[in-house]
N, C-alpha and C. Protein backbone atom coordinates (compact mmCIF):
# COMPACT_ATOMS: atom_id res chain seq x y z
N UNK A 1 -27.11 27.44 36.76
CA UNK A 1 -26.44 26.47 35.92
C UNK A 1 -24.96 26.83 35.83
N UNK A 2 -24.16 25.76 35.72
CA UNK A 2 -22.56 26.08 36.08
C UNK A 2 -22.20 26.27 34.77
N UNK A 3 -21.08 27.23 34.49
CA UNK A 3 -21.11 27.38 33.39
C UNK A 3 -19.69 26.82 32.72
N UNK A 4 -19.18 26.41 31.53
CA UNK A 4 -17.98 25.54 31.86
C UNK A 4 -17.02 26.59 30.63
N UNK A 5 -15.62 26.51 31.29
CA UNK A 5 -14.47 27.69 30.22
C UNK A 5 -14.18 27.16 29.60
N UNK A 6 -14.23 28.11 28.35
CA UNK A 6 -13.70 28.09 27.29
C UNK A 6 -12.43 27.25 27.41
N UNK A 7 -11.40 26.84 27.74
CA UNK A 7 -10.28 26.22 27.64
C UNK A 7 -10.92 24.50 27.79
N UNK A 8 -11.77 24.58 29.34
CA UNK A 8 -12.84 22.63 28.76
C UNK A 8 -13.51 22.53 28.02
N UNK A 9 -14.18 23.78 27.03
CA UNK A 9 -14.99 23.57 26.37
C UNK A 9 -13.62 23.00 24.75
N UNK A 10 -12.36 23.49 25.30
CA UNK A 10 -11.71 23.70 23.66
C UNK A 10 -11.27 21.95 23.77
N UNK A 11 -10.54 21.46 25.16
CA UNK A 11 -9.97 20.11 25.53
C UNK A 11 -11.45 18.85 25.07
N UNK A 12 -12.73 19.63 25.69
CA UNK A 12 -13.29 17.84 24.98
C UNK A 12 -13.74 18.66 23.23
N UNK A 13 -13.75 19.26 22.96
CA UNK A 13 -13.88 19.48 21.45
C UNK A 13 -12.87 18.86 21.13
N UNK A 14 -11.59 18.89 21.69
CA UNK A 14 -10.12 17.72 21.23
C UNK A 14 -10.23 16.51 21.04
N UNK A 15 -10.96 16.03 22.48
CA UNK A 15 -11.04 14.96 22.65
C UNK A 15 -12.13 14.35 21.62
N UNK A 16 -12.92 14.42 21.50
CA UNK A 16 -14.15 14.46 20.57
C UNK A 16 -13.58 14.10 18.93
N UNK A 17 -12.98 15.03 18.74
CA UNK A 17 -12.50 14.63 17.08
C UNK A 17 -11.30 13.75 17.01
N UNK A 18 -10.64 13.64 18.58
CA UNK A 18 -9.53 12.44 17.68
C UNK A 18 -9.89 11.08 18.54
N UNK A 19 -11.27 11.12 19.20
CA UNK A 19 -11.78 9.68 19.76
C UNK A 19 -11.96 9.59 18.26
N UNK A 20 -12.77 10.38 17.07
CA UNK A 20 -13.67 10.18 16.01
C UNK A 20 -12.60 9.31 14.95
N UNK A 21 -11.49 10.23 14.95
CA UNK A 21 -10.67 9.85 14.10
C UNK A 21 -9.87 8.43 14.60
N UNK A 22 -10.03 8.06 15.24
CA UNK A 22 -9.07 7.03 15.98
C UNK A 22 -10.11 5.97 15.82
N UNK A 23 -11.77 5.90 16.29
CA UNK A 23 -12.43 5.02 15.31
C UNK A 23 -12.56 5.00 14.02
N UNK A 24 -12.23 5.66 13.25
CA UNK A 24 -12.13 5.77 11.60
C UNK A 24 -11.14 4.73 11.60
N UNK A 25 -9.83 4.95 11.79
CA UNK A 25 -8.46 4.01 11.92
C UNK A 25 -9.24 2.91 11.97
N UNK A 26 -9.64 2.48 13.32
CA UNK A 26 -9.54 1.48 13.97
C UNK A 26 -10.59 0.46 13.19
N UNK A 27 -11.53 1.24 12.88
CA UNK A 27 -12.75 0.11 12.61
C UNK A 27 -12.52 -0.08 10.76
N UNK A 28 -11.51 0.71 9.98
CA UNK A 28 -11.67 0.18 8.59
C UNK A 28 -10.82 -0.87 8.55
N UNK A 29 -11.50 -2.11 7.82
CA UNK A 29 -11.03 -2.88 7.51
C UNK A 29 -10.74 -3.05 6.06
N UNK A 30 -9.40 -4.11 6.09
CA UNK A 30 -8.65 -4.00 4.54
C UNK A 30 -9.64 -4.44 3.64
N UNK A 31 -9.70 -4.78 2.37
CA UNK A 31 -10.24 -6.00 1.26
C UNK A 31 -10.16 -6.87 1.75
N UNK A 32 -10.54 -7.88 2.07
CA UNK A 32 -10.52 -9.61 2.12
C UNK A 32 -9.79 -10.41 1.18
N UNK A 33 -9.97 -9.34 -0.33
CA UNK A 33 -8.78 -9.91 -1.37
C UNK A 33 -7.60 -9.68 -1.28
N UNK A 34 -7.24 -8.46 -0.50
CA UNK A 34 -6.13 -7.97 -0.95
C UNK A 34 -5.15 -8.44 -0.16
N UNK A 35 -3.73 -8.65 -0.32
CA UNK A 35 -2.47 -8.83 0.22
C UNK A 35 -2.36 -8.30 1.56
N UNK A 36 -1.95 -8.89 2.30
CA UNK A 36 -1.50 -8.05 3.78
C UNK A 36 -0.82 -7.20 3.43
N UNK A 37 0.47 -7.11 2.85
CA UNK A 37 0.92 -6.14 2.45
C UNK A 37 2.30 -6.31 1.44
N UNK A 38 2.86 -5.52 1.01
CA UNK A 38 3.75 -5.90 0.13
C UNK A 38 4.82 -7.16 0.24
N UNK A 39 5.11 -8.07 -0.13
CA UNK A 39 6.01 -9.29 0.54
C UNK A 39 7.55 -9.10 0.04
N UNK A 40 8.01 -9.73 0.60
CA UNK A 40 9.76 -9.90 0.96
C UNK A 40 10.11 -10.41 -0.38
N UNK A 41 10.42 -9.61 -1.30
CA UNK A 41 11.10 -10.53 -2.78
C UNK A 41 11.49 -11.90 -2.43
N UNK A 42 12.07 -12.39 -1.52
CA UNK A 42 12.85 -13.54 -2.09
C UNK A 42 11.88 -14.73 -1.65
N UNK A 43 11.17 -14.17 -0.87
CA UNK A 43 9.76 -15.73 -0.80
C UNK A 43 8.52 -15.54 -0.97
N UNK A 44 8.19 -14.56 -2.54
CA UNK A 44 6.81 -14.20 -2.62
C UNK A 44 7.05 -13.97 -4.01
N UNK A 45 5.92 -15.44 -4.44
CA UNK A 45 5.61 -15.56 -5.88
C UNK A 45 5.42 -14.62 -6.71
N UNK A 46 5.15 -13.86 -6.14
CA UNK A 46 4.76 -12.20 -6.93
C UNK A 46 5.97 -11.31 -7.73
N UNK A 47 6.85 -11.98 -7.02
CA UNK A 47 8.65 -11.23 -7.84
C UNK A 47 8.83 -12.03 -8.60
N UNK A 48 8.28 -13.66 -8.98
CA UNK A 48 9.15 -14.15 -9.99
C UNK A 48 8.94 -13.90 -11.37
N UNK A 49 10.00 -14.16 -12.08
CA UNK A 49 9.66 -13.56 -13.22
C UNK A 49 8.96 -14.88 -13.94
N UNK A 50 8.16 -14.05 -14.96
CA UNK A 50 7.21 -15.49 -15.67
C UNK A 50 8.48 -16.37 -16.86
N UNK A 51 8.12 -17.42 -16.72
CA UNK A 51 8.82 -18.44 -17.54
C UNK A 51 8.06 -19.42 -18.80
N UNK A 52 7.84 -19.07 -19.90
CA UNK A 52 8.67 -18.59 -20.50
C UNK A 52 8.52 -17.01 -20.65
N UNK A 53 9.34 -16.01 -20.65
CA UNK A 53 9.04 -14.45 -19.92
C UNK A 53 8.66 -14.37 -21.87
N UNK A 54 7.81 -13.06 -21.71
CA UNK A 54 6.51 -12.85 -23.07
C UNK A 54 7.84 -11.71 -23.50
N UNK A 55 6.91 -11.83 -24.86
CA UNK A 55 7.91 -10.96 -25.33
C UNK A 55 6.97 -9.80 -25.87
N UNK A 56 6.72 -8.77 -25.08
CA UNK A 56 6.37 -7.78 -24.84
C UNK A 56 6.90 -6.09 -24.48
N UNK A 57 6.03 -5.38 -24.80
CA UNK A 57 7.06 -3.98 -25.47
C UNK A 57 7.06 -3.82 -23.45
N UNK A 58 8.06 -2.60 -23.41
CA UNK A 58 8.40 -2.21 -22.54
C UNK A 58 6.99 -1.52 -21.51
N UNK A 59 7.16 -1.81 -19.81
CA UNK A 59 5.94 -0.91 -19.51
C UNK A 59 4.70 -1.59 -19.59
N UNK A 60 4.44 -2.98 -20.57
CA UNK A 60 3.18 -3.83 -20.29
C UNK A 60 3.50 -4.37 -19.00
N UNK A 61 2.01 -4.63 -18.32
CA UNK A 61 1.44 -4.74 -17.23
C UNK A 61 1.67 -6.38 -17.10
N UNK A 62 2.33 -6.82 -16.51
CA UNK A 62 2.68 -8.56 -16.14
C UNK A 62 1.77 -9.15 -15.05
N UNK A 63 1.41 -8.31 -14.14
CA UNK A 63 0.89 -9.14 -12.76
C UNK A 63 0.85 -7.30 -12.30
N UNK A 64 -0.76 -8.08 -11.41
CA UNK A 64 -0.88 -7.12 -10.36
C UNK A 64 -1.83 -7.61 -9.34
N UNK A 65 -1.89 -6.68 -8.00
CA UNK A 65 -2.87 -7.86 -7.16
C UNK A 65 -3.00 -5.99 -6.13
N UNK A 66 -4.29 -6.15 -5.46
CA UNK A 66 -4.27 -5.58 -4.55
C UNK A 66 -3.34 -5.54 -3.19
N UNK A 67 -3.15 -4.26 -2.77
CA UNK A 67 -2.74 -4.93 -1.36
C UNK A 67 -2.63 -3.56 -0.54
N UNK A 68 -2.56 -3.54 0.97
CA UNK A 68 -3.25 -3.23 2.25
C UNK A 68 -1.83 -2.47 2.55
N UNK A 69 -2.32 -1.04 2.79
CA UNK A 69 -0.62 -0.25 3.05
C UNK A 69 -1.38 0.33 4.50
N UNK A 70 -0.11 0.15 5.40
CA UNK A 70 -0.41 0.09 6.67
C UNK A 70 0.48 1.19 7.08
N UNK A 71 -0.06 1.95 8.04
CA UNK A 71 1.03 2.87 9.34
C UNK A 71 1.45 2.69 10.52
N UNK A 72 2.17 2.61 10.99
CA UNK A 72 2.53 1.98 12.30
C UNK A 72 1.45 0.95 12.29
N UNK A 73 1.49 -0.40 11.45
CA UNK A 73 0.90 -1.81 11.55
C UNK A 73 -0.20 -1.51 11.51
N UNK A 74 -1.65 -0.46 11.18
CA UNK A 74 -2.74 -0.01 11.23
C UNK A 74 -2.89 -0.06 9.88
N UNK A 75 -4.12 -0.88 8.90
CA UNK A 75 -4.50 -0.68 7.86
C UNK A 75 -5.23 0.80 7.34
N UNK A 76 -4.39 1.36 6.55
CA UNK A 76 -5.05 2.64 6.11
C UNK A 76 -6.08 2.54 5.20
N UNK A 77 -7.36 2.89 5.17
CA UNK A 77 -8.37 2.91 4.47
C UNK A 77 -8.55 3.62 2.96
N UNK A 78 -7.40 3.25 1.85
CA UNK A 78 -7.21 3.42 1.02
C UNK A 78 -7.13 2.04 0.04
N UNK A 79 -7.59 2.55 -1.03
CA UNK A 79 -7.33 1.23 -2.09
C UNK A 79 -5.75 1.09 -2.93
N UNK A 80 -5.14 0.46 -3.14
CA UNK A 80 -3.62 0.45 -3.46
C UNK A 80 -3.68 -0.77 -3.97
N UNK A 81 -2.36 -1.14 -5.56
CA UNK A 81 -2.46 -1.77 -6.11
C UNK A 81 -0.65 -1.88 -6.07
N UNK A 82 0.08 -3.43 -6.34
CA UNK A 82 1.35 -3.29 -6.39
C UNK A 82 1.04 -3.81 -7.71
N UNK A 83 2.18 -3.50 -9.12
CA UNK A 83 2.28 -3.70 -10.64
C UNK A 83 3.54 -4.46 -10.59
N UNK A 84 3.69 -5.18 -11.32
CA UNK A 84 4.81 -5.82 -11.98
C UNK A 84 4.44 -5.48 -13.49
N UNK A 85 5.56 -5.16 -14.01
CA UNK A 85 5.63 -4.57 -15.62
C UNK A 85 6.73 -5.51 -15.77
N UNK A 86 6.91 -4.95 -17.79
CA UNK A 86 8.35 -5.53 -18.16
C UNK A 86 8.90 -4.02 -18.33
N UNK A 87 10.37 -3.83 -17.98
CA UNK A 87 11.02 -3.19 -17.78
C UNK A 87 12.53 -3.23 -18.45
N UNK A 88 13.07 -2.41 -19.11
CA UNK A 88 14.65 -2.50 -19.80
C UNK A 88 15.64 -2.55 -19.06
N UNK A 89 16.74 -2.59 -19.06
CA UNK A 89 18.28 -2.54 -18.20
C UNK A 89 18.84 -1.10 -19.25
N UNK A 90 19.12 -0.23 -18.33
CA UNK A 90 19.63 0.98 -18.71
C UNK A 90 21.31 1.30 -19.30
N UNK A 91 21.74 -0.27 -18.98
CA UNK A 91 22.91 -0.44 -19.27
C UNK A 91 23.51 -1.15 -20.86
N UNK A 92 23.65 -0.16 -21.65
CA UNK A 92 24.00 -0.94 -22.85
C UNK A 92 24.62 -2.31 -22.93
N UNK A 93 25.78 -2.29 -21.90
CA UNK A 93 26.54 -3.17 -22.09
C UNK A 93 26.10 -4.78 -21.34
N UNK A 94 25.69 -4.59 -20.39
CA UNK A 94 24.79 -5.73 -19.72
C UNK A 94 23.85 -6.11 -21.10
N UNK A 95 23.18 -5.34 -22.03
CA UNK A 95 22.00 -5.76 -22.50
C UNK A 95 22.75 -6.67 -23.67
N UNK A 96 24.12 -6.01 -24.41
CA UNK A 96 24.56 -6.54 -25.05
C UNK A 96 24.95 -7.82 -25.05
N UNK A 97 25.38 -7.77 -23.35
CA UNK A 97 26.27 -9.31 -23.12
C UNK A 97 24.54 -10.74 -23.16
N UNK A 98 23.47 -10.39 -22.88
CA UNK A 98 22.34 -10.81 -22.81
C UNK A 98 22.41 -11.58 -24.12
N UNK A 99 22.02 -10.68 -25.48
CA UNK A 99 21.59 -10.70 -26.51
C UNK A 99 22.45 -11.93 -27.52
């Protein structure tokens, strides 16, 4: 019986765990609910602010939705959530001119 070296035995042990891992990638699929992925502020309903905006303490939760975070365009098999809160302006004077 032929016997095979240690160095082919180490190359398909290589090969072996990143065929494995490369079907892990490949075959998870996102939520069906969730967002492709985060969208472009200026044409995704998800940035606008609500009208009439609530009047709520700082840090409450406004909107949230699932969505699909990808690596080089490959859905990563993690669950991820984007938040919209209400949030302050750090700038006295902006807040003043507001008020």
């Amino acid at each position: 019986m032929p016997t095979v070296s240690v160095d082919i035995r180490r190359k398909l042990s290589t090969l072996a765990v990143v065929t494995a891992m490369a079907a892990t990638v490949f075959t998870a699929a996102p939520s069906a609910t969730a967002a492709p992925s985060p969208g472009n502020p200026a044409s995704d309903p998800f940035y606008a602010q609500p009208s009439p905006f609530p009047e709520v303490a700082p840090g409450t939760v406004l909107d949230s939705r699932p969505v699909t975070i990808r690596a080089l365009t490959l859905p990563v098999p993690v669950r991820a959530w984007q938040v919209k809160y209400r949030s302050t302006d750090t700038s006295p004077v902006r807040a003043r001119r507001r008020a």
